[in-house]
Protein backbone atom coordinates (compact mmCIF):
# COMPACT_ATOMS: atom_id res chain seq x y z
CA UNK A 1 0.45 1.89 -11.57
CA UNK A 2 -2.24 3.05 -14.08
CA UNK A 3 -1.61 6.46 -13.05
CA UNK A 4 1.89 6.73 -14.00
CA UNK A 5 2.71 8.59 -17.11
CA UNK A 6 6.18 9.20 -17.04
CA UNK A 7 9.43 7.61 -15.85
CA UNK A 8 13.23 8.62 -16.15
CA UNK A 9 15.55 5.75 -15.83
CA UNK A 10 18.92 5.99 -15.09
CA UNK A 11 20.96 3.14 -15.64
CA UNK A 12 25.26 2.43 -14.95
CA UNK A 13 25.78 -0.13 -17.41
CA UNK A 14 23.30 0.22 -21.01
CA UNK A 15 24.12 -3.45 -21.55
CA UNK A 16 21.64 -4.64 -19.15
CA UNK A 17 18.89 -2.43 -20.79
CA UNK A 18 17.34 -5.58 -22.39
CA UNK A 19 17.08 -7.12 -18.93
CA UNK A 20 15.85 -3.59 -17.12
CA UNK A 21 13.55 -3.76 -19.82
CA UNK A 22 11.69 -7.24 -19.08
CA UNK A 23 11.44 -6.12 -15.53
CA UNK A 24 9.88 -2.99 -15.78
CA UNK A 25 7.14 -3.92 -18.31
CA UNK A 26 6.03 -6.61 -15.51
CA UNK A 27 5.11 -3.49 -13.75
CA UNK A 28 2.72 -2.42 -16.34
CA UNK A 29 -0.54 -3.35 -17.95
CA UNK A 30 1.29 -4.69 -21.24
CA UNK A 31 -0.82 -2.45 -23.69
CA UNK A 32 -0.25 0.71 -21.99
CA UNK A 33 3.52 1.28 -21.49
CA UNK A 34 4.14 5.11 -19.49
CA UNK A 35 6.51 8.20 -21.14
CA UNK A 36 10.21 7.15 -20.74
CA UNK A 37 13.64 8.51 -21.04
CA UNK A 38 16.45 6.23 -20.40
CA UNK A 39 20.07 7.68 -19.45
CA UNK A 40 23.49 5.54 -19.21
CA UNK A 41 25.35 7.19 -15.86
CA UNK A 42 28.54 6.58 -14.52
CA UNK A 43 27.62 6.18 -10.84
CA UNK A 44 24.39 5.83 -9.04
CA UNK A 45 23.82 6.40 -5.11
CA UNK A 46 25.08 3.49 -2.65
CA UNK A 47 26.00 1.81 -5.48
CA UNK A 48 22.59 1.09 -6.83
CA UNK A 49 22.78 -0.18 -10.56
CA UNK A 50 19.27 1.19 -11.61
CA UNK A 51 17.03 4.27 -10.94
CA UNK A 52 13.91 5.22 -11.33
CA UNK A 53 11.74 7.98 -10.94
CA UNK A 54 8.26 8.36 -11.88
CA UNK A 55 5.36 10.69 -12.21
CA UNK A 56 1.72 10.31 -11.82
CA UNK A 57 -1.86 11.95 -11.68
CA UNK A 58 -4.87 11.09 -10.86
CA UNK A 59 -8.24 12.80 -11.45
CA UNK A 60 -10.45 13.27 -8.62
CA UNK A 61 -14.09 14.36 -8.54
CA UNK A 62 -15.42 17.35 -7.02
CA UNK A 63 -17.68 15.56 -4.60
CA UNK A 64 -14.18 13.38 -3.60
CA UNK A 65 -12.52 16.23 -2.80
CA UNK A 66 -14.71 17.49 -0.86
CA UNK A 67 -15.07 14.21 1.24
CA UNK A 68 -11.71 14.68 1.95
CA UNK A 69 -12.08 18.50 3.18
CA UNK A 70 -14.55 17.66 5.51
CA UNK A 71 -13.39 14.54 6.76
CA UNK A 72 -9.79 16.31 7.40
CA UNK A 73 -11.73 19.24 8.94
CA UNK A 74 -14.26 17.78 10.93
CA UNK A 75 -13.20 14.07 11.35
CA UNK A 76 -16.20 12.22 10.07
């Protein structure tokens, strides 16, 4: 989860932001809370009450990457 840096939350009914709001920073190491944009929606697929979406990146070194070519290349 440390390699989050951004989520969008969509959310039918704003009065249960406090709540969605307890939640989610359970997800989180408390001092480092990720980018966030929160939007009130009318209607949310198969009747969900929450969404979220959220981006990540993590930084890989050279030599990792390269692991990973060979391995996926050669199978070792």
């Amino acid at each position: 989860m440390r390699d989050i840096f951004e989520c969008k939350v969509m959310i039918v009914d704003m009065k249960n932001w406090p709540l969605f709001n307890k939640i989610y920073t359970l997800f989180f190491d408390g001092h480092r809370l990720p980018a966030r944009s929160a939007f009130g929606v009318a209607d949310l697929a198969l009747g969900r009450k929450v969404e979220v979406t959220c981006q990540a990146a993590r930084t890989v070194s050279l030599v990792g990457k390269m692991q990973y070519v060979v391995r996926s290349l050669f199978g070792k």
